[in-house]
C-alpha atoms as a PDB file:
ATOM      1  CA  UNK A   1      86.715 -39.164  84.322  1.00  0.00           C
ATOM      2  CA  UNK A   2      83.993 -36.966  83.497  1.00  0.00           C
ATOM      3  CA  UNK A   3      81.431 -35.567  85.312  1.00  0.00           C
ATOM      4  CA  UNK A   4      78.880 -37.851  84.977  1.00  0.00           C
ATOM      5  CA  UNK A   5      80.758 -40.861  85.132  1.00  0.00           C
ATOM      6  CA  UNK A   6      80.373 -42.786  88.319  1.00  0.00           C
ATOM      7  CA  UNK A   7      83.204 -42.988  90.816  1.00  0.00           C
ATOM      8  CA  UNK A   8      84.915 -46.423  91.222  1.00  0.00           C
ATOM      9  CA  UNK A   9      86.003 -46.985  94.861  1.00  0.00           C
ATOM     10  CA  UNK A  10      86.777 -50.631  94.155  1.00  0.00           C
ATOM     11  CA  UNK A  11      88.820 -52.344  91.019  1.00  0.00           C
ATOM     12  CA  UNK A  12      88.498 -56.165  91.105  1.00  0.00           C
ATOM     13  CA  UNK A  13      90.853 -58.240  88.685  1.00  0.00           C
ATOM     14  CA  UNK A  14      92.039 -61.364  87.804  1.00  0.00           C
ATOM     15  CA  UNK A  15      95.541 -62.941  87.776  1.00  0.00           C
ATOM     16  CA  UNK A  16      96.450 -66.319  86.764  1.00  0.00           C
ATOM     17  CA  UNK A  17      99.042 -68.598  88.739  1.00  0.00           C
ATOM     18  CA  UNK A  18     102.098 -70.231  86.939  1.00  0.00           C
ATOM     19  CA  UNK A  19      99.882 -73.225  87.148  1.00  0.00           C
ATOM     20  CA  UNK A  20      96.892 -71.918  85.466  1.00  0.00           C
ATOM     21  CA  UNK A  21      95.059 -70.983  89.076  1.00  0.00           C
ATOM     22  CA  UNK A  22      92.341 -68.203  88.516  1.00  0.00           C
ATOM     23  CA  UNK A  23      93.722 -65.337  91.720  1.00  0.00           C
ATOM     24  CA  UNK A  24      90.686 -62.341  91.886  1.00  0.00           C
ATOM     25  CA  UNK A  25      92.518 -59.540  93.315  1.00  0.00           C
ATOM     26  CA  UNK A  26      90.156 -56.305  94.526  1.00  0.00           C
ATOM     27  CA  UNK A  27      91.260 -53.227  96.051  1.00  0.00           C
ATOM     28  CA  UNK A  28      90.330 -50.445  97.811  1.00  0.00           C
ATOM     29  CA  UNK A  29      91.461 -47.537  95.741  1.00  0.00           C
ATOM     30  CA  UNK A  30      89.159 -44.428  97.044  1.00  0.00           C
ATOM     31  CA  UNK A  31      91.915 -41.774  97.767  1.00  0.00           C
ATOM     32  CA  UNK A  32      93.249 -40.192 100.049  1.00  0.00           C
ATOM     33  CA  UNK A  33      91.726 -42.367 102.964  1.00  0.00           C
ATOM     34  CA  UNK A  34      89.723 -45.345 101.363  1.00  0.00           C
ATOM     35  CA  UNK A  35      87.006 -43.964 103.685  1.00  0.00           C
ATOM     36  CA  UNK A  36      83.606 -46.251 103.569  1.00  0.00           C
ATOM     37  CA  UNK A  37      81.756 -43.989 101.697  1.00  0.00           C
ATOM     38  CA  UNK A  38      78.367 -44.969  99.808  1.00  0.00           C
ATOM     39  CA  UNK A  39      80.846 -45.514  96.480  1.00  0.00           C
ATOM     40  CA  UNK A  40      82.641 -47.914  98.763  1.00  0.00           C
ATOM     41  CA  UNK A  41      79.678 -49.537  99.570  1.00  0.00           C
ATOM     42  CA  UNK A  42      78.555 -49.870  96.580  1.00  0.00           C
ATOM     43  CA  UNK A  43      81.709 -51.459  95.293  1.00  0.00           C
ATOM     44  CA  UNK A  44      82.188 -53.960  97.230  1.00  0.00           C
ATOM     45  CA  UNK A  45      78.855 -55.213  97.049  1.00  0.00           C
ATOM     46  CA  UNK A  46      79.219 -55.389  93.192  1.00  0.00           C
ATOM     47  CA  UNK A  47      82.882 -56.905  92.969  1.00  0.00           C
ATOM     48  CA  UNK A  48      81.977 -59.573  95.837  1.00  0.00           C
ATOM     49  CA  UNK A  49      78.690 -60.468  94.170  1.00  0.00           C
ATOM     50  CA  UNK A  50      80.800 -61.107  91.206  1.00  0.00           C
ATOM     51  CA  UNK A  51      83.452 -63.139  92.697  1.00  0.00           C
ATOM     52  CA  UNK A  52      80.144 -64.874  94.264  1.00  0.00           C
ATOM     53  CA  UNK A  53      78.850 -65.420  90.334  1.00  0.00           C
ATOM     54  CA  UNK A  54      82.411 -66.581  89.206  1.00  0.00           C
ATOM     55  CA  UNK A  55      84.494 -67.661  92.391  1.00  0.00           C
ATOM     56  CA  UNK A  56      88.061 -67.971  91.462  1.00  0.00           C
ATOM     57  CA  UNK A  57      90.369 -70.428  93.518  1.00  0.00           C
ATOM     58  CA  UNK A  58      92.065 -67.478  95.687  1.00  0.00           C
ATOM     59  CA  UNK A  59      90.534 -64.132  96.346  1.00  0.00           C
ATOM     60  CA  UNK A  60      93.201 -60.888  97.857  1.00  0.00           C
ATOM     61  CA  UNK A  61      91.935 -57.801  99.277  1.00  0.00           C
ATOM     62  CA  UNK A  62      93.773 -55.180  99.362  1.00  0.00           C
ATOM     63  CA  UNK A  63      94.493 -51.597  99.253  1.00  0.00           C
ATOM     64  CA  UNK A  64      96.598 -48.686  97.350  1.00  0.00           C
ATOM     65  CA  UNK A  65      97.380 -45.722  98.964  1.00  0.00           C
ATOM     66  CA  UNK A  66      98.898 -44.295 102.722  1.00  0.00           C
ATOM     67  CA  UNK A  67      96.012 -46.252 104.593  1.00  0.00           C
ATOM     68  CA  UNK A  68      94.063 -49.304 103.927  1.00  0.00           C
ATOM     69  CA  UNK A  69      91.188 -47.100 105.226  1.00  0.00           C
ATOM     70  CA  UNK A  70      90.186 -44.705 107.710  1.00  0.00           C
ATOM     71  CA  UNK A  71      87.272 -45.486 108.379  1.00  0.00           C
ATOM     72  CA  UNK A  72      83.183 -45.364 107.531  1.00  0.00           C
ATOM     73  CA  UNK A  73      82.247 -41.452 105.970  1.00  0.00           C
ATOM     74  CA  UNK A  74      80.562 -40.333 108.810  1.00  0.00           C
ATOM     75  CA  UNK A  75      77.664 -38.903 106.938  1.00  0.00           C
ATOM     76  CA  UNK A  76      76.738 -42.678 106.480  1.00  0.00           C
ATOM     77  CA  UNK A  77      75.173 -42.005 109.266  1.00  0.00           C
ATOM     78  CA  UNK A  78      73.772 -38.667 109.561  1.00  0.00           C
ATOM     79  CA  UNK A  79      69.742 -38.980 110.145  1.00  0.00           C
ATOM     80  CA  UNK A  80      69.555 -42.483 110.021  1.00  0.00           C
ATOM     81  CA  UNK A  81      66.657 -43.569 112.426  1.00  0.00           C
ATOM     82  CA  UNK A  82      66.238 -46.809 114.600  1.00  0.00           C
ATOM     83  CA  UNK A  83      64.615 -48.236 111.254  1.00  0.00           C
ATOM     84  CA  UNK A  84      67.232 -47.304 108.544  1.00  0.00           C
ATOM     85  CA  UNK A  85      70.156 -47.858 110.729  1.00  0.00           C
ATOM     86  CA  UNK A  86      68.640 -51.977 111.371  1.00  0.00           C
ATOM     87  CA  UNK A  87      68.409 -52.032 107.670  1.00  0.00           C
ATOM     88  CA  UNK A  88      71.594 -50.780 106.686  1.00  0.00           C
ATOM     89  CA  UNK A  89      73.550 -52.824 109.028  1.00  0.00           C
ATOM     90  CA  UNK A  90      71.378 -56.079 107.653  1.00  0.00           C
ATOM     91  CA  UNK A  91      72.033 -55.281 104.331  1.00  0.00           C
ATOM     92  CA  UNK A  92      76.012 -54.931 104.660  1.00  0.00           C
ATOM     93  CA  UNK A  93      75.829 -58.358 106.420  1.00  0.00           C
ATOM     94  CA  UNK A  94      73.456 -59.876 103.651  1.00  0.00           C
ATOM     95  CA  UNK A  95      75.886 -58.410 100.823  1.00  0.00           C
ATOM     96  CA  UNK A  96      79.283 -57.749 102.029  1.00  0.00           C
ATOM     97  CA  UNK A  97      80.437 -60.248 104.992  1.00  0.00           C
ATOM     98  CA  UNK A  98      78.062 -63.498 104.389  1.00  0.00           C
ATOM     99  CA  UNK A  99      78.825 -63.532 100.932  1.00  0.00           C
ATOM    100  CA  UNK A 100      82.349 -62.687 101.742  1.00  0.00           C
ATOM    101  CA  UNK A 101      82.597 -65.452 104.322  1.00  0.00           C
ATOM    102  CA  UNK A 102      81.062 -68.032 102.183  1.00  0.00           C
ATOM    103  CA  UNK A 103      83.531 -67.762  99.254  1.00  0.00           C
ATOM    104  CA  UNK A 104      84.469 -71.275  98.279  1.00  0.00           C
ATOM    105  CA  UNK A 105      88.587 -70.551  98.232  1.00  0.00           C
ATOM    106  CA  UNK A 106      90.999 -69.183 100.679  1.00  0.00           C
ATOM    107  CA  UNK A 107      90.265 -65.532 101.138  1.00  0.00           C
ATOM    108  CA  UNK A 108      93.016 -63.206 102.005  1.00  0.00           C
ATOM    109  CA  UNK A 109      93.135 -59.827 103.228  1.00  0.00           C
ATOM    110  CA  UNK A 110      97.055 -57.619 103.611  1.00  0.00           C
ATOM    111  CA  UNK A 111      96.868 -54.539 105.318  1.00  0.00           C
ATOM    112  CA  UNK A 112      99.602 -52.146 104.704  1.00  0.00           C
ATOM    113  CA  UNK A 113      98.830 -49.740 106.656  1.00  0.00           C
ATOM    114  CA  UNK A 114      95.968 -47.779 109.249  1.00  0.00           C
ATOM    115  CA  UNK A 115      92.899 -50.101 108.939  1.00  0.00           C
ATOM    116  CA  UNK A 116      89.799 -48.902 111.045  1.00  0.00           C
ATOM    117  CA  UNK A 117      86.416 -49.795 111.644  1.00  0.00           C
ATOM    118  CA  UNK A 118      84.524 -51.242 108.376  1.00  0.00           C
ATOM    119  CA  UNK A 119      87.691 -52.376 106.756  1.00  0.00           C
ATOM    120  CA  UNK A 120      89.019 -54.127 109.378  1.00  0.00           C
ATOM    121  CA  UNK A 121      85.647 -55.957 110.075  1.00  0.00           C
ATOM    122  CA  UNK A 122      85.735 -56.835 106.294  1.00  0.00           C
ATOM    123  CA  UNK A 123      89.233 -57.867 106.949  1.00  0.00           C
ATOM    124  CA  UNK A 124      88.126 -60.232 109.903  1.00  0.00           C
ATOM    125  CA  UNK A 125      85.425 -62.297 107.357  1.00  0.00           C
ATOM    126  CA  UNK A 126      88.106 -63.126 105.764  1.00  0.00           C
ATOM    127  CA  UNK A 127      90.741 -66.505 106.041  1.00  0.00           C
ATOM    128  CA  UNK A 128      93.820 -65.257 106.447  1.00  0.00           C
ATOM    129  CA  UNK A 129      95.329 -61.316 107.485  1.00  0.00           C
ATOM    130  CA  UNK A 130      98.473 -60.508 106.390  1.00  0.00           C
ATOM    131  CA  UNK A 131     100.358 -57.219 107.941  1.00  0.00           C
ATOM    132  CA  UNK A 132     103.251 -54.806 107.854  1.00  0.00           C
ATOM    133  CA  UNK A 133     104.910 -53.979 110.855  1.00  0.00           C
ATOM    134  CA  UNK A 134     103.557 -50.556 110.433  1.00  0.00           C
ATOM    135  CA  UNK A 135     100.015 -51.543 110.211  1.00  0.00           C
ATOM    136  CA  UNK A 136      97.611 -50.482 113.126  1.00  0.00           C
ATOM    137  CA  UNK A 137      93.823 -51.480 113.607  1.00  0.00           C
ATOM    138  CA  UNK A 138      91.182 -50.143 115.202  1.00  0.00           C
ATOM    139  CA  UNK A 139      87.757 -50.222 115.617  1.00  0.00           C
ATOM    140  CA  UNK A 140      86.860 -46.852 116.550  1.00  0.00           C
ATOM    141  CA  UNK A 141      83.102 -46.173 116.114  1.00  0.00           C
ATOM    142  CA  UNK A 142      82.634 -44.763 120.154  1.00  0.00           C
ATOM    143  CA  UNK A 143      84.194 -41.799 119.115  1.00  0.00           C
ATOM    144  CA  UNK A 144      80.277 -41.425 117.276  1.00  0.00           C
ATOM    145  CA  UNK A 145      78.563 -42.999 119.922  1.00  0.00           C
ATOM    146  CA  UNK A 146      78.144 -46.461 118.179  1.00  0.00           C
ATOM    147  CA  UNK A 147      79.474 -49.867 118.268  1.00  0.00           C
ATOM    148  CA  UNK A 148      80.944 -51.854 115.392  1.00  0.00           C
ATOM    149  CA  UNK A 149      77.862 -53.237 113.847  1.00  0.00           C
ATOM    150  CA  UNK A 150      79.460 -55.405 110.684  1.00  0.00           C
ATOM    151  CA  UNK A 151      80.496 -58.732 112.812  1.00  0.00           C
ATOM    152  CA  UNK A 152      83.856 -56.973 113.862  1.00  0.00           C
ATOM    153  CA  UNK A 153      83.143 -57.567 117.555  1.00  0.00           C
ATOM    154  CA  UNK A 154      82.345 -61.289 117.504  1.00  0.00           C
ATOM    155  CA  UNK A 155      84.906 -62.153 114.998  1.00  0.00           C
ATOM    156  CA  UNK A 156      88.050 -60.705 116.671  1.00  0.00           C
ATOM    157  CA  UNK A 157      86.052 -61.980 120.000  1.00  0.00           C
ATOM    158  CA  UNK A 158      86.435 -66.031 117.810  1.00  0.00           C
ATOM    159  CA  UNK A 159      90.105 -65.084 117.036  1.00  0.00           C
ATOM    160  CA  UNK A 160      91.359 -63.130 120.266  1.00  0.00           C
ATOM    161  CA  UNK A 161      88.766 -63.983 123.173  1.00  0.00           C
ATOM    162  CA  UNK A 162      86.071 -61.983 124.023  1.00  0.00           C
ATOM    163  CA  UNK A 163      88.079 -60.482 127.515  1.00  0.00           C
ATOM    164  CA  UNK A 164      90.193 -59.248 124.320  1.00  0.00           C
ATOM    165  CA  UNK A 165      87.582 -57.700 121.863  1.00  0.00           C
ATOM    166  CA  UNK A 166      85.730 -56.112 124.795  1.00  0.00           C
ATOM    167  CA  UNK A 167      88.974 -54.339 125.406  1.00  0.00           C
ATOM    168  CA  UNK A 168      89.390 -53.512 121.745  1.00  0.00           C
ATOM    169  CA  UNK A 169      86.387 -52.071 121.250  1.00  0.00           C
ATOM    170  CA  UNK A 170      85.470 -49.891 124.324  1.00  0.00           C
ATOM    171  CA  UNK A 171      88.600 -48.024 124.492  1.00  0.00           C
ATOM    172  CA  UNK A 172      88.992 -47.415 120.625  1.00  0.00           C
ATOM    173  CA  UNK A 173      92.587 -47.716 120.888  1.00  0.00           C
ATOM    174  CA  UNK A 174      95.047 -47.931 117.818  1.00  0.00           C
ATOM    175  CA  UNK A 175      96.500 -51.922 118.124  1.00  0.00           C
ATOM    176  CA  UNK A 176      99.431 -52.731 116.305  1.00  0.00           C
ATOM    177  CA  UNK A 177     100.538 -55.919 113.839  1.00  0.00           C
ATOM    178  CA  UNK A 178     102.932 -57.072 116.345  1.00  0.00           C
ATOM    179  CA  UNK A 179      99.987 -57.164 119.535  1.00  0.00           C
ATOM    180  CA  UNK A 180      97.383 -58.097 116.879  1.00  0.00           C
ATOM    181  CA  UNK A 181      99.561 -61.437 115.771  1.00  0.00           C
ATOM    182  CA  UNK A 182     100.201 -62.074 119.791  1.00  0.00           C
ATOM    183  CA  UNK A 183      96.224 -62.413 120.213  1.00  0.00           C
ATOM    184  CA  UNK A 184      96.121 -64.834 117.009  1.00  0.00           C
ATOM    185  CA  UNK A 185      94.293 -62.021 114.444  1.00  0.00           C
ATOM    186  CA  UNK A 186      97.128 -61.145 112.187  1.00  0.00           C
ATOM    187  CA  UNK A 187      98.415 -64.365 110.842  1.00  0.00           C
ATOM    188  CA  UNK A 188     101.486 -63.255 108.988  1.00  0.00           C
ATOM    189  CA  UNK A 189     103.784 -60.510 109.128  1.00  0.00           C
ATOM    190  CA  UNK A 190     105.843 -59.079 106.156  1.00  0.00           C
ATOM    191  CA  UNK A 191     108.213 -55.839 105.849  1.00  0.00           C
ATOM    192  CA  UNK A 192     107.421 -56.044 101.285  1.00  0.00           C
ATOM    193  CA  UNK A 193     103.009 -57.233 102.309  1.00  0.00           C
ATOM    194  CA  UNK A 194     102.511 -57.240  98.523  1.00  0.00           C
ATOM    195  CA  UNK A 195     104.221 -59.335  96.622  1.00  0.00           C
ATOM    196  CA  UNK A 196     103.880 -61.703  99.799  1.00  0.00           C
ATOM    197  CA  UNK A 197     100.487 -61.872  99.827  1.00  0.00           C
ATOM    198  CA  UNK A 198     100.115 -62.568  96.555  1.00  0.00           C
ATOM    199  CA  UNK A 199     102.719 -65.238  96.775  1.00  0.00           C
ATOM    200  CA  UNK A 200     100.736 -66.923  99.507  1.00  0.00           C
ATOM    201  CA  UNK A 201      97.176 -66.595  97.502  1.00  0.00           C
ATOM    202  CA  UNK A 202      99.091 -68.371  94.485  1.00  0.00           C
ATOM    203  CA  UNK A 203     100.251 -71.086  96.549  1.00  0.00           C
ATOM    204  CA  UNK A 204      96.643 -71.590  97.646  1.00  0.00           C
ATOM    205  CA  UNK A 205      95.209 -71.153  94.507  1.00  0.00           C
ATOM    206  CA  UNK A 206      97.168 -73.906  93.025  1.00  0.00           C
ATOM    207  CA  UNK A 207      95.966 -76.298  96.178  1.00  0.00           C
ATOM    208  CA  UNK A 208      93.162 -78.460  96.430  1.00  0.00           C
ATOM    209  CA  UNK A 209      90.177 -75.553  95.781  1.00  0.00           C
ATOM    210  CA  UNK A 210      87.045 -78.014  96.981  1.00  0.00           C
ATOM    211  CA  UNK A 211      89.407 -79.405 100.047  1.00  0.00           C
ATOM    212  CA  UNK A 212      89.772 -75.585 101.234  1.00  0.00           C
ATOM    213  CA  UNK A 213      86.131 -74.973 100.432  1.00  0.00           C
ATOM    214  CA  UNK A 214      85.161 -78.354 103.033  1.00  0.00           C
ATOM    215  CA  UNK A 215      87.804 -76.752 105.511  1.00  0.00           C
ATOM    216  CA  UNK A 216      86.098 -73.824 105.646  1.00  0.00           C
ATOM    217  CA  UNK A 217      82.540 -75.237 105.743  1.00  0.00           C
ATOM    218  CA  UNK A 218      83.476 -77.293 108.651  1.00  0.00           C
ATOM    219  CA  UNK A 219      84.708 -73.816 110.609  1.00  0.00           C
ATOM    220  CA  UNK A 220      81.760 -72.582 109.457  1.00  0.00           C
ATOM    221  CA  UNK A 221      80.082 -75.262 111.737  1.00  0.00           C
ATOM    222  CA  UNK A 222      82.198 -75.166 114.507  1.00  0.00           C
ATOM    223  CA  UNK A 223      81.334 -71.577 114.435  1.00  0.00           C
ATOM    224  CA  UNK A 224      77.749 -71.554 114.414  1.00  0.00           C
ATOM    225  CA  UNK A 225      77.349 -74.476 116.500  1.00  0.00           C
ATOM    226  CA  UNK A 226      80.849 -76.084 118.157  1.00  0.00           C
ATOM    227  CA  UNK A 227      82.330 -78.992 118.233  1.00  0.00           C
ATOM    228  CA  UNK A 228      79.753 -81.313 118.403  1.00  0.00           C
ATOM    229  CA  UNK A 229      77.856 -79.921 115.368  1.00  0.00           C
ATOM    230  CA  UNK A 230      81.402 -79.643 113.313  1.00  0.00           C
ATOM    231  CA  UNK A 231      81.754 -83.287 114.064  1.00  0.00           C
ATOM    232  CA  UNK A 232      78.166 -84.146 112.806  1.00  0.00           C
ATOM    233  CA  UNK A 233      78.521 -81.879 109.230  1.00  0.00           C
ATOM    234  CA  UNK A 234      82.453 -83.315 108.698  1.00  0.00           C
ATOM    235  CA  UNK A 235      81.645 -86.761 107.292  1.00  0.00           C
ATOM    236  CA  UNK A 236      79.249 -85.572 104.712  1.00  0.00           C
ATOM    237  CA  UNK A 237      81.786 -82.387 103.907  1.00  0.00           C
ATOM    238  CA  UNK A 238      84.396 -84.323 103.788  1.00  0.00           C
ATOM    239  CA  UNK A 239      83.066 -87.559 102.170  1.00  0.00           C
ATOM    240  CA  UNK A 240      81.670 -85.389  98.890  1.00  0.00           C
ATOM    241  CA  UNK A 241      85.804 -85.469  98.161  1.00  0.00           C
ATOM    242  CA  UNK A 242      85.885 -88.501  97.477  1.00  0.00           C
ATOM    243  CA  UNK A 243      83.871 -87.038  94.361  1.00  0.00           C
ATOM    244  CA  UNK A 244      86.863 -85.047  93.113  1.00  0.00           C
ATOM    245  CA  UNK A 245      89.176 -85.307  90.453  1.00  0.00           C
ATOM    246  CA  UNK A 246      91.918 -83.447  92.426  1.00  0.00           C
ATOM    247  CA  UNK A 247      91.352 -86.184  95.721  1.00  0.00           C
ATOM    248  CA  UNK A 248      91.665 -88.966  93.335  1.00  0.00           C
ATOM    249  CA  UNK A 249      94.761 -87.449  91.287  1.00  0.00           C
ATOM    250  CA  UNK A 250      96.395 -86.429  94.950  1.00  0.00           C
ATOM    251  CA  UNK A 251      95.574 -90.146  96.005  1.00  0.00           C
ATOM    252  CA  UNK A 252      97.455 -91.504  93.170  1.00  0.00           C
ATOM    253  CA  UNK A 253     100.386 -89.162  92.526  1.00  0.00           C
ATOM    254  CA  UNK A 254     100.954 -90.201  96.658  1.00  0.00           C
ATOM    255  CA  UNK A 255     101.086 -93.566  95.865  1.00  0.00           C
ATOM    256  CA  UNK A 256     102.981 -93.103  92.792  1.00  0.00           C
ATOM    257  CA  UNK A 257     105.423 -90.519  93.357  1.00  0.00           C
ATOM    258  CA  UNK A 258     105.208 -89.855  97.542  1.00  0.00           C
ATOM    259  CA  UNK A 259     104.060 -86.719  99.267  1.00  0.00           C
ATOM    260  CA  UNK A 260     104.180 -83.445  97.702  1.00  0.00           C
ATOM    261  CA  UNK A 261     104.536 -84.205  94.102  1.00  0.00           C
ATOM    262  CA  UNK A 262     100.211 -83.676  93.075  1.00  0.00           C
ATOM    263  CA  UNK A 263      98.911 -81.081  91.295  1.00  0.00           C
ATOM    264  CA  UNK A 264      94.877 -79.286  91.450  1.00  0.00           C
ATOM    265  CA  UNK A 265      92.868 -78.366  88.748  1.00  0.00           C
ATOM    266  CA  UNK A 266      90.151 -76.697  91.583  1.00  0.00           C
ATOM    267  CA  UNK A 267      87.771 -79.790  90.525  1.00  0.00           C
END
């Protein structure tokens, strides 16, 4: 690479399933510590903005390397003011988790290792978190005086309580897979992550694409407004698959065949 070429922190690419299913896989590769620098940044904002342009049926983040990440670059923040601090915070929300979240697949992130502070926030906007036994999380940013300011609070509060995330965050300690699958963050747990991972993203990939994409619109509701409004959005949701070739083929392979036997084009 020369000199004037600009660094890459982030490699998104695509992998097809034995089926046909389009898998987008995009990893962290910014040695030695995947830190959260502006490259980083800049990466992910790109990649996810493309994924958001051309969504495949399964999405894996991931990293290469000892760590998933250590952390944000500290000099991310070095002079920011009351001003540029709100707007950096806004625009990470507005181009890294929202679009993140709203992903119309399954969304997966495996973390191999030490995952702190912006990675692990990223990791919590998505589905599913796959884990070594070796893996360790924290969210760390008192040890600069700050909170975690990318929706890492209020999303391990929705997945572990808030008694839980209070206790996360304020002492900065180092959690492990094992504690972090206890409190219902970590979802699976794998000695050889990769190949597992992937395995599970194909298997979703090859599933009913617009079915997971309702499924997650209806969290989505129950997130932003409980139960009640979940129950008011599901009919519509869930009524527009009626509309699908893959409900219709999965209604009649059923019938035809019995359980288990349908396959998904993602339409």
């Amino acid at each position: 690479m020369s000199e004037n070429t600009p660094k890459t922190a982030t490699r998104l690419e695509r992998e097809t399933t034995a089926a046909g299913a389009d898998v987008a896989v995009l990893t962290l590769a910014n040695p030695p510590l995947n830190l959260f620098d502006q490259a980083m940044f800049d990466g992910l904002v790109a990649d996810i903005a493309a994924l958001t342009a051309n969504p495949p049926r399964a999405v894996l983040l991931r990293a290469e390397g000892k760590v998933v990440s250590g952390g944000v670059d500290v000099h991310t923040f070095d002079g920011l003011t009351v001003e540029t601090g709100t707007a950096l915070w806004r625009r990470l929300f507005d181009d890294i988790i929202h679009p993140l979240e709203a992903l119309p697949c399954p969304v997966l992130f495996a973390a191999h290792g030490l995952t702190l502070t912006a990675a692990f926030e990223v990791a919590l906007a998505c589905d599913i978190i796959l884990a070594t036994p070796k893996a360790k999380f924290g969210l760390v940013e008192t040890v600069v005086g700050l909170t975690p300011s990318m929706g890492g609070p209020q999303r391990l509060a929705e997945r572990a309580g808030s008694g839980r995330a209070r206790e996360f965050v304020m002492t900065a300690d180092l959690y492990d897979a094992a504690t972090m699958a206890d409190w219902g963050v970590v979802n699976y747990i794998h000695d050889d992550l990769d190949p597992a991972a992937r395995a599970l993203a194909h298997k979703l990939a090859d599933g009913p694409t617009k079915a997971h994409a309702a499924t997650k619109k209806i969290i989505e509701a129950w997130r932003s407004g409980g139960v009640a409004h979940a129950d008011a959005v599901t009919p519509e949701v869930s009524g527009a698959l009626f509309d699908t070739e893959d409900l219709r083929g999965g209604v009649r392979s059923f019938l035809e065949n019995g359980p288990g036997k349908a396959t998904y084009q993602g339409r």
